[in-house]
C-alpha atoms as a PDB file:
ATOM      1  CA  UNK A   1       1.403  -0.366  12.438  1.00  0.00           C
ATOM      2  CA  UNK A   2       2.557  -0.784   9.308  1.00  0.00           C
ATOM      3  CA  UNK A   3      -0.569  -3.051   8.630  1.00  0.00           C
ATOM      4  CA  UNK A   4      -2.868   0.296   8.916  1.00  0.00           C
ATOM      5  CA  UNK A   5      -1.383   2.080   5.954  1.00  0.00           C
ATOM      6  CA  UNK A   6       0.491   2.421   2.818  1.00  0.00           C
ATOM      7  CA  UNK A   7       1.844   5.034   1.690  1.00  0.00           C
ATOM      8  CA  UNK A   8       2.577   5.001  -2.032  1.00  0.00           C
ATOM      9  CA  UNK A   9       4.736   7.059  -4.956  1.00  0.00           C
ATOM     10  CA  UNK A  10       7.394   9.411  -3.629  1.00  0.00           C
ATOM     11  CA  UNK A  11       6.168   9.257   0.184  1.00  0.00           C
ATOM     12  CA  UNK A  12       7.009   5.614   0.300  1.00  0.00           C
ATOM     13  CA  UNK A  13      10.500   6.540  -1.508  1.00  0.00           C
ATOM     14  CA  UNK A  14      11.150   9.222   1.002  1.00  0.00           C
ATOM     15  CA  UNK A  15      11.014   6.874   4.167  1.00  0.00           C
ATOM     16  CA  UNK A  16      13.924   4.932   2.667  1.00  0.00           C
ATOM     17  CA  UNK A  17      15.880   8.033   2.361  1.00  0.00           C
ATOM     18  CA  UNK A  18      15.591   9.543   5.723  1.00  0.00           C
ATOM     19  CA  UNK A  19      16.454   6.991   7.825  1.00  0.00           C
ATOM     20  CA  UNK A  20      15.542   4.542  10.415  1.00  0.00           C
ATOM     21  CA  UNK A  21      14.954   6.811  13.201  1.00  0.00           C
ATOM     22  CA  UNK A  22      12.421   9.114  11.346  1.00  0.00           C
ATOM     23  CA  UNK A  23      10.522   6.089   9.904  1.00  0.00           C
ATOM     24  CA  UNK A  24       9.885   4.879  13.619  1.00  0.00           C
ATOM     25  CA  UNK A  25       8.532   8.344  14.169  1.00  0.00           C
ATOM     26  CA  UNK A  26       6.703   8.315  11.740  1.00  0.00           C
ATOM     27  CA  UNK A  27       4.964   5.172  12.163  1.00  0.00           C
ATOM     28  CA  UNK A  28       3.934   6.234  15.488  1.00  0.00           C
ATOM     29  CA  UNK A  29       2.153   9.106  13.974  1.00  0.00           C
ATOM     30  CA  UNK A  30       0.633   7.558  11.485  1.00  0.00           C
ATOM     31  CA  UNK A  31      -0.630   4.889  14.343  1.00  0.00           C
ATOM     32  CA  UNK A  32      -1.719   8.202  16.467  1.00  0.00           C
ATOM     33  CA  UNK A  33      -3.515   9.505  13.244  1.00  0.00           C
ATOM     34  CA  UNK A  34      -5.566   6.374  12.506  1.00  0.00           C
ATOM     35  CA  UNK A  35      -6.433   5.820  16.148  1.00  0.00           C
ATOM     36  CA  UNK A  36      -7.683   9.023  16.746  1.00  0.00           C
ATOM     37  CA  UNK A  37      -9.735   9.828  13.109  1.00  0.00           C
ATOM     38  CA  UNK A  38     -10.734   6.575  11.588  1.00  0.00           C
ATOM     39  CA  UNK A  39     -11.621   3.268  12.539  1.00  0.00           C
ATOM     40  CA  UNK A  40      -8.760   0.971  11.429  1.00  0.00           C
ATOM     41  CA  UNK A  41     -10.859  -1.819  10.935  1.00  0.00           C
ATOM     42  CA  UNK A  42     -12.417  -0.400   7.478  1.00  0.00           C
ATOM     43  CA  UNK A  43     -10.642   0.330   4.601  1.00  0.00           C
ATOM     44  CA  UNK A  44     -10.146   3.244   2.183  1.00  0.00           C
ATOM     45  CA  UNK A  45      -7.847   5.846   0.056  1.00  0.00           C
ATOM     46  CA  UNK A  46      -7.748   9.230  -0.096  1.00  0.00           C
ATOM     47  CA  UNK A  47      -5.041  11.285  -2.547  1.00  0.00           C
ATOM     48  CA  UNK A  48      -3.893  14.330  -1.122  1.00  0.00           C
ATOM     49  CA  UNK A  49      -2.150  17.394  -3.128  1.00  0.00           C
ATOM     50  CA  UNK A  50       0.056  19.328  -0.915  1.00  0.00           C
ATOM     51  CA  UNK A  51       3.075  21.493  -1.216  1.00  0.00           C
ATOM     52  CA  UNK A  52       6.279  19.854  -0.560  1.00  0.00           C
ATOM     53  CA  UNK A  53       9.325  22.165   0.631  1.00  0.00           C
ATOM     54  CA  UNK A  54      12.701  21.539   3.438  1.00  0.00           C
ATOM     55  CA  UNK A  55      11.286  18.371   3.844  1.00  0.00           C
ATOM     56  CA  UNK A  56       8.046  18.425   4.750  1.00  0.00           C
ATOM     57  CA  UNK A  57       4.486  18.481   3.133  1.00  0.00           C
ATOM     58  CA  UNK A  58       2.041  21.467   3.670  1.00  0.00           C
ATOM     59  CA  UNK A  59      -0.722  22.977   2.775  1.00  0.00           C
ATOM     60  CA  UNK A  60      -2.674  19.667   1.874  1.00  0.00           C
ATOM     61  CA  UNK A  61      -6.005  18.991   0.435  1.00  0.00           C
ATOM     62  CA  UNK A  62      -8.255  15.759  -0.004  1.00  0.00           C
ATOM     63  CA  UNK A  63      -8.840  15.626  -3.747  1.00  0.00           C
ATOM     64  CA  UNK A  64     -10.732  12.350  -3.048  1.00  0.00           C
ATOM     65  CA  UNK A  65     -11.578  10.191  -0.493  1.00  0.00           C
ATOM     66  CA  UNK A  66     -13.166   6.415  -0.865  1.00  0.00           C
ATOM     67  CA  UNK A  67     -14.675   5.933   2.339  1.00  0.00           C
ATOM     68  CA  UNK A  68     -16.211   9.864   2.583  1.00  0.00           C
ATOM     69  CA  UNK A  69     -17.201  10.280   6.152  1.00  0.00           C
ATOM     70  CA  UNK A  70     -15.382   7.805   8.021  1.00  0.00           C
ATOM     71  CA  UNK A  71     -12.465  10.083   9.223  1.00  0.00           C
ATOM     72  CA  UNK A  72      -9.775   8.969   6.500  1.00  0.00           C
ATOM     73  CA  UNK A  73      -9.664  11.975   5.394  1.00  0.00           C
ATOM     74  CA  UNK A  74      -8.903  13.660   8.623  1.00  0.00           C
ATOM     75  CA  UNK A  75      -6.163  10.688   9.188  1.00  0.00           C
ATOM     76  CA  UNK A  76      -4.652  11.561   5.855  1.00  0.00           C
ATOM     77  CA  UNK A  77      -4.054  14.774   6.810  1.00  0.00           C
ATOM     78  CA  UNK A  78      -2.826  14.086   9.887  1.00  0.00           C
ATOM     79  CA  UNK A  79      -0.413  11.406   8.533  1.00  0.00           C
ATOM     80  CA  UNK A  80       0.616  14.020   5.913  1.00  0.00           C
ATOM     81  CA  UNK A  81       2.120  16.290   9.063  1.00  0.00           C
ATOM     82  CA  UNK A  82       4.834  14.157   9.877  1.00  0.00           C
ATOM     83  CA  UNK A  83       5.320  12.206   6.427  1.00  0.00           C
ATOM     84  CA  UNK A  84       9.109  13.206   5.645  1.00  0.00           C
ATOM     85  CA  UNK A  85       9.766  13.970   1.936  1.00  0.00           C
ATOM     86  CA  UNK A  86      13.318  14.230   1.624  1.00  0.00           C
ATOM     87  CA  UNK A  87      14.543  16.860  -1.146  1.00  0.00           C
ATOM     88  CA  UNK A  88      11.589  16.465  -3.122  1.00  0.00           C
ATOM     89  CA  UNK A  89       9.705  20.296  -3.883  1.00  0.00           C
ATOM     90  CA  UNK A  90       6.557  21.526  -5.311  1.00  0.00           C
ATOM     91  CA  UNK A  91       3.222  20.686  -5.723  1.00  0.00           C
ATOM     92  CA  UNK A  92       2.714  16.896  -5.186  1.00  0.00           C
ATOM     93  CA  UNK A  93      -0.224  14.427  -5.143  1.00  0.00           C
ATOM     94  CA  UNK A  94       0.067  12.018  -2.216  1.00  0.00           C
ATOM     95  CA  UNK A  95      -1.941   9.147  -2.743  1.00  0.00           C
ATOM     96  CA  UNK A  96      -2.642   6.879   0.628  1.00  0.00           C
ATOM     97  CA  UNK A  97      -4.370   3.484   1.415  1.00  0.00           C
ATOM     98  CA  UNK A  98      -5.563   2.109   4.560  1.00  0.00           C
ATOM     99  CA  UNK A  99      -6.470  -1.392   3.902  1.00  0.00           C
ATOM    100  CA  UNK A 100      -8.044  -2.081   7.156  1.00  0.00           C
ATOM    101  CA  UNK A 101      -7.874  -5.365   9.728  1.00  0.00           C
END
């Protein structure tokens, strides 16, 4: 799974801090979120700018997207639903890359 995405910048930091079992979880939805949206054979990245608060990320937009059209976009946002963000709060940019098989 881990193959299908990267996540970069303080998402990336915020799997390390929440543990084990969350990161599983959250693998699986990022997995689910591919599968469903976007063809995991291409490639792309998309930055989203959401609003972190109690741990989670909300109210996210695409501010770009490489692959426009191909659903990576939609996957981002999905992904961004169960991405875990620790303590962090505010406005934050969440870039993401799916490198494709």
């Amino acid at each position: 799974m881990n193959k299908f995405i990267a996540v970069f910048g303080g998402a990336a930091l915020s799997l390390s801090l929440v543990g084990a079992s969350s990161a599983g979880s959250f693998e699986e939805s990022m997995s689910k979120c591919l599968t469903k949206h976007a063809n995991t054979r291409d490639a792309a990245t998309v930055m989203l700018e959401c609003t972190a608060a109690d741990g989670k990320l909300s109210n996210c937009s695409v501010v770009s997207d490489s692959s426009g059209g191909k659903g990576f976009d939609k996957a981002a946002l999905c992904v961004a639903e169960a991405l875990p963000m620790g303590s962090k709060t505010g406005q934050v940019k969440v870039p993401m890359r799916f490198p494709g098989s």
